[in-house]
N, C-alpha and C. Protein backbone atom coordinates (compact mmCIF):
# COMPACT_ATOMS: atom_id res chain seq x y z
N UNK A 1 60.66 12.29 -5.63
CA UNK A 1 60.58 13.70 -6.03
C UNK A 1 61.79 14.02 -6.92
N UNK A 2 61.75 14.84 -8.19
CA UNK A 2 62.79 15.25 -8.63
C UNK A 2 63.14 17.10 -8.32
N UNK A 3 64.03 16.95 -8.70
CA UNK A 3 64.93 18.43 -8.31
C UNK A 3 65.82 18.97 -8.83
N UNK A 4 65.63 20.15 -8.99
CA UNK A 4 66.97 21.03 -10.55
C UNK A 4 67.46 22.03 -9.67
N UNK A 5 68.24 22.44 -9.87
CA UNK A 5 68.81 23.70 -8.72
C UNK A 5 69.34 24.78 -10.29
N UNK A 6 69.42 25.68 -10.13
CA UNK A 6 69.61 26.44 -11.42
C UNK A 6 69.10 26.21 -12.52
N UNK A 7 68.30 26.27 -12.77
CA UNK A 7 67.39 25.51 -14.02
C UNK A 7 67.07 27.13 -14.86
N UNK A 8 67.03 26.57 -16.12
CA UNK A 8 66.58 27.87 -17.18
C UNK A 8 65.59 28.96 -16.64
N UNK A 9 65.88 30.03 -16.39
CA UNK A 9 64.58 30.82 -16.08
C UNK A 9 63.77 31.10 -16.45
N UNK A 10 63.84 31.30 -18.80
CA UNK A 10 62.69 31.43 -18.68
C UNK A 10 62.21 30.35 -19.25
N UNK A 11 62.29 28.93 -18.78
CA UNK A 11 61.49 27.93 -18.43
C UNK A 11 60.65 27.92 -17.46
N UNK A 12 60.59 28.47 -16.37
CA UNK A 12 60.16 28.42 -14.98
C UNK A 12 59.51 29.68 -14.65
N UNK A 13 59.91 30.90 -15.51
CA UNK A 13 59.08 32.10 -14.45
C UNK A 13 57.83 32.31 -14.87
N UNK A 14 56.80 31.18 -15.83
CA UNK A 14 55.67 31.29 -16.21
C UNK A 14 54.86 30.34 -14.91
N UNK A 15 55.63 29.05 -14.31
CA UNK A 15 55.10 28.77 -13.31
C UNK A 15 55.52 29.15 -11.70
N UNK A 16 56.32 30.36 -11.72
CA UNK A 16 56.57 30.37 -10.34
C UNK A 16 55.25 30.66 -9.11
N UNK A 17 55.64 29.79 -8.35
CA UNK A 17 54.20 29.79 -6.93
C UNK A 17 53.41 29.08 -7.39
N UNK A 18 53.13 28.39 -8.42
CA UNK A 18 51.98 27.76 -9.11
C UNK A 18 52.49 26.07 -9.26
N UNK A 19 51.20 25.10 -9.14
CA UNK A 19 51.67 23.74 -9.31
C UNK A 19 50.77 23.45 -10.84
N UNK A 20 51.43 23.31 -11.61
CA UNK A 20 50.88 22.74 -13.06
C UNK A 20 51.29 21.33 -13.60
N UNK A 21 50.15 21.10 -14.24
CA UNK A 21 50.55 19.71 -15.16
C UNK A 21 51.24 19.85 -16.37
N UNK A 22 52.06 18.73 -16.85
CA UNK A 22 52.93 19.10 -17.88
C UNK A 22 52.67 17.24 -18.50
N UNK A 23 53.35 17.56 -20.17
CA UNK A 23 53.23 16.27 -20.53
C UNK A 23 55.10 16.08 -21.01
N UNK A 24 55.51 15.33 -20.52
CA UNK A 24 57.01 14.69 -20.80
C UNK A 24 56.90 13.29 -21.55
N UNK A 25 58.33 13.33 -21.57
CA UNK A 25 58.64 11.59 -22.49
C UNK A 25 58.13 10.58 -21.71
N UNK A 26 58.82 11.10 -20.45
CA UNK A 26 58.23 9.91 -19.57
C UNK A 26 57.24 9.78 -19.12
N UNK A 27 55.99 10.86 -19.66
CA UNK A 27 54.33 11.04 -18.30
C UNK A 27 54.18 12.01 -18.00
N UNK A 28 53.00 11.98 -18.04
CA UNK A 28 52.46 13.15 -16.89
C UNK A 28 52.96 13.26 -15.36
N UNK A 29 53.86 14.75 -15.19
CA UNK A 29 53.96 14.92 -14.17
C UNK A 29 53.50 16.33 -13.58
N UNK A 30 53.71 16.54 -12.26
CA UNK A 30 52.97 17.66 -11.75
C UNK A 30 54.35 18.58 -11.02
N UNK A 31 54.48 19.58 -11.89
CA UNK A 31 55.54 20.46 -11.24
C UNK A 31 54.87 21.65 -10.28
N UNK A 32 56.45 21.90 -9.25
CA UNK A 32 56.01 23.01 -8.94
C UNK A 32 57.15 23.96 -8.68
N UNK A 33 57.65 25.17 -9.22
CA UNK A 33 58.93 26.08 -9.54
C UNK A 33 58.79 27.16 -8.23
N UNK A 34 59.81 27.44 -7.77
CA UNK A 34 59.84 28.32 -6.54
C UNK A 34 61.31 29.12 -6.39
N UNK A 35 61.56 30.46 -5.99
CA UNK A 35 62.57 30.84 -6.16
C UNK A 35 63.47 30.51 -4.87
N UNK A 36 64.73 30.38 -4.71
CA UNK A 36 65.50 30.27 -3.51
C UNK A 36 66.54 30.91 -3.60
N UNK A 37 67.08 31.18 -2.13
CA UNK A 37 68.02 32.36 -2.19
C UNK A 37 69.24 30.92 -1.28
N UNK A 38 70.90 30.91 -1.96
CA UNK A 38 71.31 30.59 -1.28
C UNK A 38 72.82 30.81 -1.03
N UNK A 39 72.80 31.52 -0.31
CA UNK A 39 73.72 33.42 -0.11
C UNK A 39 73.76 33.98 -0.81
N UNK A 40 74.76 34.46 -1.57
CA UNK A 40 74.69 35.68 -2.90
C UNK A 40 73.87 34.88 -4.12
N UNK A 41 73.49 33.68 -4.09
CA UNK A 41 73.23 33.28 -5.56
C UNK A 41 71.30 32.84 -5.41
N UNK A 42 70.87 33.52 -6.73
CA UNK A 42 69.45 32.90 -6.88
C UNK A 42 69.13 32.14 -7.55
N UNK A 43 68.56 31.34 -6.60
CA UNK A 43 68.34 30.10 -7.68
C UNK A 43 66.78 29.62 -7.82
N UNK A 44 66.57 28.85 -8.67
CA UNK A 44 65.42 28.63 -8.75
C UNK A 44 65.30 26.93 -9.11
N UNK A 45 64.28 26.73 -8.31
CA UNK A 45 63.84 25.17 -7.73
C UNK A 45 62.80 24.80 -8.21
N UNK A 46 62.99 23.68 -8.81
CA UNK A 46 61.68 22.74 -9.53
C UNK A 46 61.61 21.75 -9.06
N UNK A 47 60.41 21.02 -8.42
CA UNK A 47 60.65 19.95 -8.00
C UNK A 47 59.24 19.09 -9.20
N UNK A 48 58.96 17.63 -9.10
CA UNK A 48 57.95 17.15 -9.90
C UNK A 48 57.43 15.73 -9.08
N UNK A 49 56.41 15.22 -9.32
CA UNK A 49 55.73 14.23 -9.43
C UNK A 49 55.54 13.58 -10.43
N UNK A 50 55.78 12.27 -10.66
CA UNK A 50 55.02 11.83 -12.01
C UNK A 50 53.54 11.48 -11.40
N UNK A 51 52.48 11.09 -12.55
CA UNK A 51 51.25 10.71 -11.80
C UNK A 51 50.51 9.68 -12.69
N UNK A 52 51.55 9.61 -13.42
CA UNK A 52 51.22 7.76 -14.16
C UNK A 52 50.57 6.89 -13.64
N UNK A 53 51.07 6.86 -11.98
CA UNK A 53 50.33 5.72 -11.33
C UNK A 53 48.60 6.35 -11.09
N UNK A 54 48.65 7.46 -10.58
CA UNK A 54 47.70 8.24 -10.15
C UNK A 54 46.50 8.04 -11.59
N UNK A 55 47.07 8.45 -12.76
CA UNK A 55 46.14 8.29 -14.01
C UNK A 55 45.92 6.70 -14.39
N UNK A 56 46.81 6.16 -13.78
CA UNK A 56 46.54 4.61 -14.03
C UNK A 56 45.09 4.10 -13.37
N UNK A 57 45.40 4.88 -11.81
CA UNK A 57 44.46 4.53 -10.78
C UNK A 57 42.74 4.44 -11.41
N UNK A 58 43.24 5.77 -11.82
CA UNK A 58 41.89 6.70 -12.32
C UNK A 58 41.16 5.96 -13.29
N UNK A 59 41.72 5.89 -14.62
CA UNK A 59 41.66 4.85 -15.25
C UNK A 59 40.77 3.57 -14.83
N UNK A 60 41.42 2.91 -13.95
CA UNK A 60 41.28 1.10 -13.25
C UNK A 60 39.51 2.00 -12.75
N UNK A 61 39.55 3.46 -12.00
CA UNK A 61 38.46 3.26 -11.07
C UNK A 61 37.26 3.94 -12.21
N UNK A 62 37.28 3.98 -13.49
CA UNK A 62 36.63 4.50 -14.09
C UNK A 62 35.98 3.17 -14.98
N UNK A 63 36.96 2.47 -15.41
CA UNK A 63 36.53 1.44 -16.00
C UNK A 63 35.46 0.38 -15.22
N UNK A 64 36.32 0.35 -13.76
CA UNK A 64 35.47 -0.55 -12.63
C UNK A 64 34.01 0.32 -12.42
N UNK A 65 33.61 1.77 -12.73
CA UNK A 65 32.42 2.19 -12.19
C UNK A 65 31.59 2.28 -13.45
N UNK A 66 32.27 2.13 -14.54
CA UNK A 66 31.40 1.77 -15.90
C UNK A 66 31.03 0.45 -16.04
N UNK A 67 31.71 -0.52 -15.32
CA UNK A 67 31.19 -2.03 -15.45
C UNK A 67 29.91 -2.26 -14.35
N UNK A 68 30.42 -1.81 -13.00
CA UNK A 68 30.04 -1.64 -11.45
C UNK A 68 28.88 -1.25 -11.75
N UNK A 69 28.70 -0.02 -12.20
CA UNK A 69 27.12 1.31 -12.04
C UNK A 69 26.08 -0.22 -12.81
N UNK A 70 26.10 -0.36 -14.41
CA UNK A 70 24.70 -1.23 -14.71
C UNK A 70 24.60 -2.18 -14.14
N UNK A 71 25.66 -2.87 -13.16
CA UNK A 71 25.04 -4.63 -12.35
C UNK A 71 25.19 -3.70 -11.38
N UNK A 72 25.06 -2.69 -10.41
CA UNK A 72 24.42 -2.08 -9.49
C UNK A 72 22.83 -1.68 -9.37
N UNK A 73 22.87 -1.55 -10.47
CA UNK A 73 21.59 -0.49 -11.06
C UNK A 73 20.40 -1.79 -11.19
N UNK A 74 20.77 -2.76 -11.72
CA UNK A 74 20.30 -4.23 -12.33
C UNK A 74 20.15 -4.72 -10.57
N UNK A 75 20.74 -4.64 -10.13
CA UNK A 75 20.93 -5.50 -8.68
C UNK A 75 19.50 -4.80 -7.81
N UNK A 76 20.16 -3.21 -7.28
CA UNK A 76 19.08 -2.66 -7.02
C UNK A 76 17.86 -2.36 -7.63
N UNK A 77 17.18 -2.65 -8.83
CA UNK A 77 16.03 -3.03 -9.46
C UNK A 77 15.78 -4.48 -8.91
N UNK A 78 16.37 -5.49 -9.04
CA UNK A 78 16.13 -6.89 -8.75
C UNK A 78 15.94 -6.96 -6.94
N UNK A 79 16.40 -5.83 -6.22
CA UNK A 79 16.41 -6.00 -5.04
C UNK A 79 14.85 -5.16 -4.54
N UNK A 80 14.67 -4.60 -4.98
CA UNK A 80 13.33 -3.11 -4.91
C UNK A 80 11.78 -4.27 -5.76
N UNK A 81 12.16 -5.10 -6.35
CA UNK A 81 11.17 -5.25 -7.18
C UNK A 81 11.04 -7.00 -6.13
N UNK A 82 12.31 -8.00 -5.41
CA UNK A 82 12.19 -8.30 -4.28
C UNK A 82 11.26 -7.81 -2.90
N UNK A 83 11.90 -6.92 -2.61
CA UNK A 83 11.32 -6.05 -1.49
C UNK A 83 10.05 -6.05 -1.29
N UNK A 84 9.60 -5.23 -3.12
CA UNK A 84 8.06 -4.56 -3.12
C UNK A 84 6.84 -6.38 -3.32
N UNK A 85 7.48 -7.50 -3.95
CA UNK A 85 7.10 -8.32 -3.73
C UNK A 85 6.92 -8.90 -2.14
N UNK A 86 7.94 -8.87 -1.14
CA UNK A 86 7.34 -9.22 0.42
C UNK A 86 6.53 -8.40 0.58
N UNK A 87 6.63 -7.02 0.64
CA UNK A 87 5.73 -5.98 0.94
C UNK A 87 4.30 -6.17 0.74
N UNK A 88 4.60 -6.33 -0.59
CA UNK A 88 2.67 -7.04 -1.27
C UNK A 88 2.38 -7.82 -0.49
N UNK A 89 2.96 -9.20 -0.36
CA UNK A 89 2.59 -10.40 -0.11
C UNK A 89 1.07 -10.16 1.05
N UNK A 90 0.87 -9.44 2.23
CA UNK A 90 0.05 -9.12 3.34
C UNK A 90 -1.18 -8.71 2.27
N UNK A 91 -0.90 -8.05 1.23
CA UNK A 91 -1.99 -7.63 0.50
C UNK A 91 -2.58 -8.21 0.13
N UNK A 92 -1.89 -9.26 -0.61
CA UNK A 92 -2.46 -10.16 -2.16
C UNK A 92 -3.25 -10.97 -0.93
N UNK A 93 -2.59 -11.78 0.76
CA UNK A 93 -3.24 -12.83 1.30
C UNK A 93 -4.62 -11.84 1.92
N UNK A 94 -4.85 -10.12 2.00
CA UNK A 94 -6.01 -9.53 2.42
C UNK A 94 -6.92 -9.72 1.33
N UNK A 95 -6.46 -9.88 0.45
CA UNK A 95 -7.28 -9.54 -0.75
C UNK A 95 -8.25 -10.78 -1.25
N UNK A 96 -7.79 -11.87 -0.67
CA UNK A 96 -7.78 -13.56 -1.30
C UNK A 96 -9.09 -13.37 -0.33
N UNK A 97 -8.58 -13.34 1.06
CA UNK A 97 -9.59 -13.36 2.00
C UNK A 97 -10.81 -12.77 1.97
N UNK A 98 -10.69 -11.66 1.75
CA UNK A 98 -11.95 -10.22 1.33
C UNK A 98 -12.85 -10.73 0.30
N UNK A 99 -11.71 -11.60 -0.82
CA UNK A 99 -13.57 -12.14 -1.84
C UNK A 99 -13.86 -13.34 -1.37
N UNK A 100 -13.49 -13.68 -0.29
CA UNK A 100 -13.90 -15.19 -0.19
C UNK A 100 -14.92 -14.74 1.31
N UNK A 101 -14.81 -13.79 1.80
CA UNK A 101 -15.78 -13.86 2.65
C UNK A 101 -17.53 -12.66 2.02
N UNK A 102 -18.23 -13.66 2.37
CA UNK A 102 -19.12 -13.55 1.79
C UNK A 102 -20.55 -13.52 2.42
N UNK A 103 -21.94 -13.12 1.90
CA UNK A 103 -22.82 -13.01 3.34
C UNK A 103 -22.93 -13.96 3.84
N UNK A 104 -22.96 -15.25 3.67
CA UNK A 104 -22.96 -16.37 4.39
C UNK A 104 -21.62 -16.69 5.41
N UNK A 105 -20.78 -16.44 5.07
CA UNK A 105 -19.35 -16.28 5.78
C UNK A 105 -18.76 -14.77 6.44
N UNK A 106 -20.20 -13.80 7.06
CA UNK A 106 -19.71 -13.11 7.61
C UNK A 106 -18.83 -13.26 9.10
N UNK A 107 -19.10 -14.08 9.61
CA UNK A 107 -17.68 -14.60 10.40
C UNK A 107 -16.23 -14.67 10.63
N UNK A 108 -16.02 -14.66 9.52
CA UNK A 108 -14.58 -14.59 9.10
C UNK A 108 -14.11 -13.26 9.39
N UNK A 109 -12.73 -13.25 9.21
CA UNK A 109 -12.17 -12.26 9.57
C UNK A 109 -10.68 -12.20 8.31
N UNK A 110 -10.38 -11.10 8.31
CA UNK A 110 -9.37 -10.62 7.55
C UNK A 110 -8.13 -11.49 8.63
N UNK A 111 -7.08 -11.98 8.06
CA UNK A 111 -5.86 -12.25 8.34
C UNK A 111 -4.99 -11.25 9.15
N UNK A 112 -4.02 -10.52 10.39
CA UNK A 112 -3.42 -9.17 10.70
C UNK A 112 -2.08 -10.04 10.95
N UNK A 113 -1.57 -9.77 10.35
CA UNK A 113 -0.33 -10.14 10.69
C UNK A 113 0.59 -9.21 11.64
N UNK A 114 0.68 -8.24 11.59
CA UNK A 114 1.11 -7.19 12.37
C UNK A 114 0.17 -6.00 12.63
N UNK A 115 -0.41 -5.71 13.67
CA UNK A 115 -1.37 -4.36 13.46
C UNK A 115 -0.98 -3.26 13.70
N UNK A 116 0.15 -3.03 14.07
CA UNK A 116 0.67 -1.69 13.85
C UNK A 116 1.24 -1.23 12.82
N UNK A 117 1.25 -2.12 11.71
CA UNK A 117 1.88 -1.62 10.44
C UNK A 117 0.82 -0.74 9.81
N UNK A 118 0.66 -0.13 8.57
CA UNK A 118 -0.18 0.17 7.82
C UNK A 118 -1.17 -0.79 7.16
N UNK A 119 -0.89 -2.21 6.83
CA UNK A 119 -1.23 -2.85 6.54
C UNK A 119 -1.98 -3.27 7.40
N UNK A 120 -1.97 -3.87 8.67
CA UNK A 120 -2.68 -4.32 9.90
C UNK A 120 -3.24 -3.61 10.35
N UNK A 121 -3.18 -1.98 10.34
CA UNK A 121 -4.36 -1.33 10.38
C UNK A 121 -5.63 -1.29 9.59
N UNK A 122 -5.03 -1.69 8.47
CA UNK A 122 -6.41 -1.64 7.33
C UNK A 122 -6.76 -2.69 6.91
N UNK A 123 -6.23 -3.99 7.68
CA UNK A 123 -6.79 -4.63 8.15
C UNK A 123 -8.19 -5.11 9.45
N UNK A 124 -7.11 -4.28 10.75
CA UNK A 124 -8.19 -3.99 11.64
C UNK A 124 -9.53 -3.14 11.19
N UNK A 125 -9.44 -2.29 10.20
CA UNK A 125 -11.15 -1.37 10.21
C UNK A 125 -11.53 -2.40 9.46
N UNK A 126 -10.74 -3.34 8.56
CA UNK A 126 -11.56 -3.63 7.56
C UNK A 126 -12.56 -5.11 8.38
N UNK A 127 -11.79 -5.58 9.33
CA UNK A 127 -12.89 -6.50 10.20
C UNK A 127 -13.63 -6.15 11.41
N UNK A 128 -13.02 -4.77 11.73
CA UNK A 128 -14.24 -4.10 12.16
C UNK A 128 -15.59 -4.20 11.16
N UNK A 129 -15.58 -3.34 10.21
CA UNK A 129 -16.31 -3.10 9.29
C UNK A 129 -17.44 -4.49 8.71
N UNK A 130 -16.55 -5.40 8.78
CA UNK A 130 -16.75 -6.86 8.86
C UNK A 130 -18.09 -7.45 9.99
N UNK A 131 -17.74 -6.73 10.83
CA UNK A 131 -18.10 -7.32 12.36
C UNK A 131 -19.44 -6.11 12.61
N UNK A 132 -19.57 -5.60 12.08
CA UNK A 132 -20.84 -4.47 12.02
C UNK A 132 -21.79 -4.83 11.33
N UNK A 133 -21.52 -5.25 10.18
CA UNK A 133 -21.96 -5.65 8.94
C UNK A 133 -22.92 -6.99 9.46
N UNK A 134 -22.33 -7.64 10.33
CA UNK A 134 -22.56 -9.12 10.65
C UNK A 134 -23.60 -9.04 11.58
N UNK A 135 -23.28 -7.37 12.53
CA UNK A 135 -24.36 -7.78 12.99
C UNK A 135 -25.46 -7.07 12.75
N UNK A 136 -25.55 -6.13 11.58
CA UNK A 136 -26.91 -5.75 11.07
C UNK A 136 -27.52 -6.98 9.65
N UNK A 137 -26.85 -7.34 9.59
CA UNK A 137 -27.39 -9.16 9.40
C UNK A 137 -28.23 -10.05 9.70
N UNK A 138 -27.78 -10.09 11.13
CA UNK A 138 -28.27 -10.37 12.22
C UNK A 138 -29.29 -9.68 12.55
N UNK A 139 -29.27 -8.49 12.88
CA UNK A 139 -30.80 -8.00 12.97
C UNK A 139 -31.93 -8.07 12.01
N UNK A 140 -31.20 -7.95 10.76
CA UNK A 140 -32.47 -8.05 9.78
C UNK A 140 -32.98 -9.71 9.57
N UNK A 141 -32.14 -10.40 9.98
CA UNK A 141 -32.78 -12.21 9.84
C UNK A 141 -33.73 -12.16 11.00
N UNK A 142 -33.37 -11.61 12.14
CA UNK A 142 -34.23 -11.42 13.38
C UNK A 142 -35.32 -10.72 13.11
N UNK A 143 -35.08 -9.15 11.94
CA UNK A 143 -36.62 -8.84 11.94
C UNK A 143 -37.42 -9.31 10.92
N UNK A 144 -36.92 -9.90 10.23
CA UNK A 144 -37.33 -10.74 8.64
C UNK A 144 -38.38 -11.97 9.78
N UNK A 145 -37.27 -13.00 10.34
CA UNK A 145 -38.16 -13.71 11.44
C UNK A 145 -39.86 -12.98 12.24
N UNK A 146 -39.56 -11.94 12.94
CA UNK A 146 -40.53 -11.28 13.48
C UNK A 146 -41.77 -11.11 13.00
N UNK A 147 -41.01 -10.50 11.22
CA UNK A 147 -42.54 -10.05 10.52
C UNK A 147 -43.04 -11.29 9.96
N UNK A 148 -42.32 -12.32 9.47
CA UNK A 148 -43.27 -13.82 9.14
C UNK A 148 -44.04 -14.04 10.15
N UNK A 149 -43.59 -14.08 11.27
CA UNK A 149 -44.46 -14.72 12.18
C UNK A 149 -45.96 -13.40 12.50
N UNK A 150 -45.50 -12.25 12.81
CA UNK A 150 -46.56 -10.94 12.53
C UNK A 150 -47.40 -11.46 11.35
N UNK A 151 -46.91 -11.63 10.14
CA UNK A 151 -48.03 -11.87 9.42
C UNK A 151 -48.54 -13.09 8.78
N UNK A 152 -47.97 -14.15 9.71
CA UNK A 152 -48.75 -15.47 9.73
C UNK A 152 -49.77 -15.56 10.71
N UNK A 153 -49.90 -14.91 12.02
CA UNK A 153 -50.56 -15.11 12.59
C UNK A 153 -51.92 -14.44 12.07
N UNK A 154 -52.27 -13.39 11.19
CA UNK A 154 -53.28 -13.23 11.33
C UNK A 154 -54.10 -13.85 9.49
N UNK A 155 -53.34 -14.17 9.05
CA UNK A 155 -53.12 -14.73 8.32
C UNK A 155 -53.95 -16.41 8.50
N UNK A 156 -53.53 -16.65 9.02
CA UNK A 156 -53.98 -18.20 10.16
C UNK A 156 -55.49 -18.11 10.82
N UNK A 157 -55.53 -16.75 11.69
CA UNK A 157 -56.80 -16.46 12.05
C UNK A 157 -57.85 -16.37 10.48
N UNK A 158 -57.68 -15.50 9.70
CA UNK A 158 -58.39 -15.47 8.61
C UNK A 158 -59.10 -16.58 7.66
N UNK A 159 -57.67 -17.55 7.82
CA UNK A 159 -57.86 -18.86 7.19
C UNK A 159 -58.74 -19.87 8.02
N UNK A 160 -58.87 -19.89 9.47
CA UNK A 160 -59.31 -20.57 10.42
C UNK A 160 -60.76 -20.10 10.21
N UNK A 161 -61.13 -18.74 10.45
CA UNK A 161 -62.47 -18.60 10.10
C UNK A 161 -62.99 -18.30 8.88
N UNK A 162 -62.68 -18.15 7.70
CA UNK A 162 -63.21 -18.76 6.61
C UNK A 162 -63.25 -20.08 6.01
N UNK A 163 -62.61 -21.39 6.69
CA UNK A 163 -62.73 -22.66 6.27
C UNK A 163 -63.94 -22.80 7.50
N UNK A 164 -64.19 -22.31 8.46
CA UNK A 164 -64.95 -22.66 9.49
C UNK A 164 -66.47 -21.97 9.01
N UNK A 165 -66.16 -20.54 8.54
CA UNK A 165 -67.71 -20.62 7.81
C UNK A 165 -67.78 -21.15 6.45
N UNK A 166 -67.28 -21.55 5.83
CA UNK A 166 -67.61 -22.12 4.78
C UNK A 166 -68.16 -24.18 4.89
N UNK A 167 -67.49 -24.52 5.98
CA UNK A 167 -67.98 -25.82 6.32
C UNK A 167 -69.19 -26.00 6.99
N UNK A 168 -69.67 -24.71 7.33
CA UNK A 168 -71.35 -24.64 8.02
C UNK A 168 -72.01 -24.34 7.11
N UNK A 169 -72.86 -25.43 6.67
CA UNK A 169 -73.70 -25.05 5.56
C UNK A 169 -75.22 -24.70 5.83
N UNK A 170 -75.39 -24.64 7.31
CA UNK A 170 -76.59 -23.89 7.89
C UNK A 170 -76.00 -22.21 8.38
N UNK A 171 -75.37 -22.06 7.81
CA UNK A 171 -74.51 -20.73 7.96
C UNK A 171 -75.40 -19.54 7.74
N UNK A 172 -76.16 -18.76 8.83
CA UNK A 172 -76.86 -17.68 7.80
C UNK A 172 -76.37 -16.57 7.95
N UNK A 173 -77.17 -15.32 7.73
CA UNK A 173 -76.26 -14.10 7.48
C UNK A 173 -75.58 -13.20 8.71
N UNK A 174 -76.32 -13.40 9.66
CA UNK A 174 -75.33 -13.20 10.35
C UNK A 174 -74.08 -13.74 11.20
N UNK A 175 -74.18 -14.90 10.70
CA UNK A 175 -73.39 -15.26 11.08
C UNK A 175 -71.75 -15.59 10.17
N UNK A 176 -72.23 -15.23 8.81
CA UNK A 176 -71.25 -14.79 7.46
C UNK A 176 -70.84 -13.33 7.65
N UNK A 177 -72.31 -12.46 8.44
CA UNK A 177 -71.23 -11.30 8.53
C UNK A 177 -70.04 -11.14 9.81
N UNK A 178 -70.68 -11.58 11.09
CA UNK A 178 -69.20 -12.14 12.09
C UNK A 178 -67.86 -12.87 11.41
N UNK A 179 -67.74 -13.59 10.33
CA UNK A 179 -66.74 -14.30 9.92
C UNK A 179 -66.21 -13.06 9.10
N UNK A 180 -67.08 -12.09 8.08
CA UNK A 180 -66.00 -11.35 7.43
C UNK A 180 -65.74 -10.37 8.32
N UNK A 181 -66.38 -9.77 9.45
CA UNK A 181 -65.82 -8.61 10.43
C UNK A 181 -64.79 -9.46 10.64
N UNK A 182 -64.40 -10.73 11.49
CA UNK A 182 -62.70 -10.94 11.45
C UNK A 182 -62.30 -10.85 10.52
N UNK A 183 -62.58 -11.51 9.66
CA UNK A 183 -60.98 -11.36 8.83
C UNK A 183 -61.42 -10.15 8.36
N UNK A 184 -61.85 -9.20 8.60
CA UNK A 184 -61.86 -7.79 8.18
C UNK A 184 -61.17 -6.74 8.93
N UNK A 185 -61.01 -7.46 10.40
CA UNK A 185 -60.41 -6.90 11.64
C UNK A 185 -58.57 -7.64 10.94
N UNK A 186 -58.81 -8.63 11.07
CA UNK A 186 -57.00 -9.26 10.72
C UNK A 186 -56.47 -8.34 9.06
N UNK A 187 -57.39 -8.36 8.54
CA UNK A 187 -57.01 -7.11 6.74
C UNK A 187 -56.27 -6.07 7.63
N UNK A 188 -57.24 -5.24 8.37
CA UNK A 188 -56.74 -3.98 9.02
C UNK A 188 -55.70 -4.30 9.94
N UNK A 189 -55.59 -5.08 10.22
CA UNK A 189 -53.90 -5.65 11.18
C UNK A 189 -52.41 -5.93 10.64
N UNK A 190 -53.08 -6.39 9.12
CA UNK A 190 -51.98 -6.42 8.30
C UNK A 190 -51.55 -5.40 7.21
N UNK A 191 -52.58 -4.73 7.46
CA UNK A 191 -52.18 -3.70 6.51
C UNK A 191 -51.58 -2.37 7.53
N UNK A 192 -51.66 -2.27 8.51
CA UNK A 192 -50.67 -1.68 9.62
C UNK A 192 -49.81 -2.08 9.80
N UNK A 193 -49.13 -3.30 9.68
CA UNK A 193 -48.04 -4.43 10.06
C UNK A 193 -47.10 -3.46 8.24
N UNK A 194 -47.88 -3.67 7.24
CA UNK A 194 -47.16 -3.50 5.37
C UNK A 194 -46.93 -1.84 5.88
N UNK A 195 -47.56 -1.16 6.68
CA UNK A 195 -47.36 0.43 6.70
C UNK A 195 -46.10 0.35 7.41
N UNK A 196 -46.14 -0.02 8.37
CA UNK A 196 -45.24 -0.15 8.95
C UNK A 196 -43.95 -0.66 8.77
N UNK A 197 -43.67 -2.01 7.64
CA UNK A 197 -42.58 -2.09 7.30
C UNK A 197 -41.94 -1.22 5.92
N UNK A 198 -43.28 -0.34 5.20
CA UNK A 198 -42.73 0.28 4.48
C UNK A 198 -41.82 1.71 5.08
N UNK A 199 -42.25 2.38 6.36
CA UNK A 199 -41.79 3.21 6.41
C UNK A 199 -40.84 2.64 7.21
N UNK A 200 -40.24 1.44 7.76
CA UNK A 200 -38.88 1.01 8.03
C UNK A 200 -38.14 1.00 6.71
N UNK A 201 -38.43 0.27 5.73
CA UNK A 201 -37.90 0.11 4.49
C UNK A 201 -37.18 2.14 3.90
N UNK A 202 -37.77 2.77 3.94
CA UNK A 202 -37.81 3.81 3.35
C UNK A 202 -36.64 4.93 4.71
């Protein structure tokens, strides 16, 4: 600290009570002027700081946050664009999976790596969704099955008795009209069987 004891007054009575910066030979320093009484005599007291080091500091920490801030900035981009790459990763392996399962491969299942995440939830509906799918699949191969066989059988009957009257060549008329009443009876069986799957269809 420096210190004047009687110092010029009116040097000083523009800063009395007040701490100001000043520029000297030697630096920036930071005064501060105050009056003192010491018995009959008044005096007046300056004391100072230099702050050379202080502006030095400033300096060092300004230069370091102009170098610091763009390989911060660069770092955290390289770290966020890291990140958002693991993050994906659950996606890109849902996504691989999802076109590879297919109607023949309704079986399969989506990958969950964690199911309480967001990700493993939308995973879980999505093999739910999977698993529904599979089994109205399943029902329709089962009713696809049903109706071949529905309309082979009468189909079969029809064919059975028209190769059977046609190989009787003492065949007379009534007995050509018994062969078309069946298969006239099996027409009307199958054409209830086509009504019927149209208004399933619809």
């Amino acid at each position: 600290m420096l210190g004047e004891v009687a110092i010029d007054q009116v040097r000083c009575d523009h800063y009395l009570g007040s701490t100001v910066e000043l520029s000297a030979e030697q630096g920036f320093f930071r005064q501060y002027c105050a009056p003192l009484s010491v018995g009959n005599r008044k005096l007046l007291v300056r004391v100072g700081r230099s702050e050379e080091k202080l502006r030095a500091e400033l300096q060092w920490l300004s230069l370091f946050l102009l170098i610091a801030i763009p390989f911060g900035v660069l770092g955290a981009a390289a770290g966020g664009f890291f990140l958002a790459q693991r993050a994906l990763k659950p996606v890109d392996a849902i996504t691989l999976k999802a076109e590879a399962i297919t109607a023949d491969r309704l079986s399969e299942r989506l990958p969950v790596a964690n199911p309480d995440d967001e990700i493993g939830r939308l995973a879980t509906v999505f093999n739910a969704t999977f698993e529904r799918i599979e089994r109205a699949m399943a029902q329709i191969k089962r009713f696809t099955a049903d109706v071949s066989h529905e309309l082979r059988t009468p189909l079969t009957a029809m064919r059975a008795v028209t190769e059977v009257a046609l190989s009787n060549s003492m065949l007379d008329v009534a007995g050509a009209r018994a062969a078309l009443t069946s298969n006239l009876e099996e027409v009307v069986r199958m054409s209830d069987l086509v009504e019927k799957l149209l208004m399933l269809s619809r």
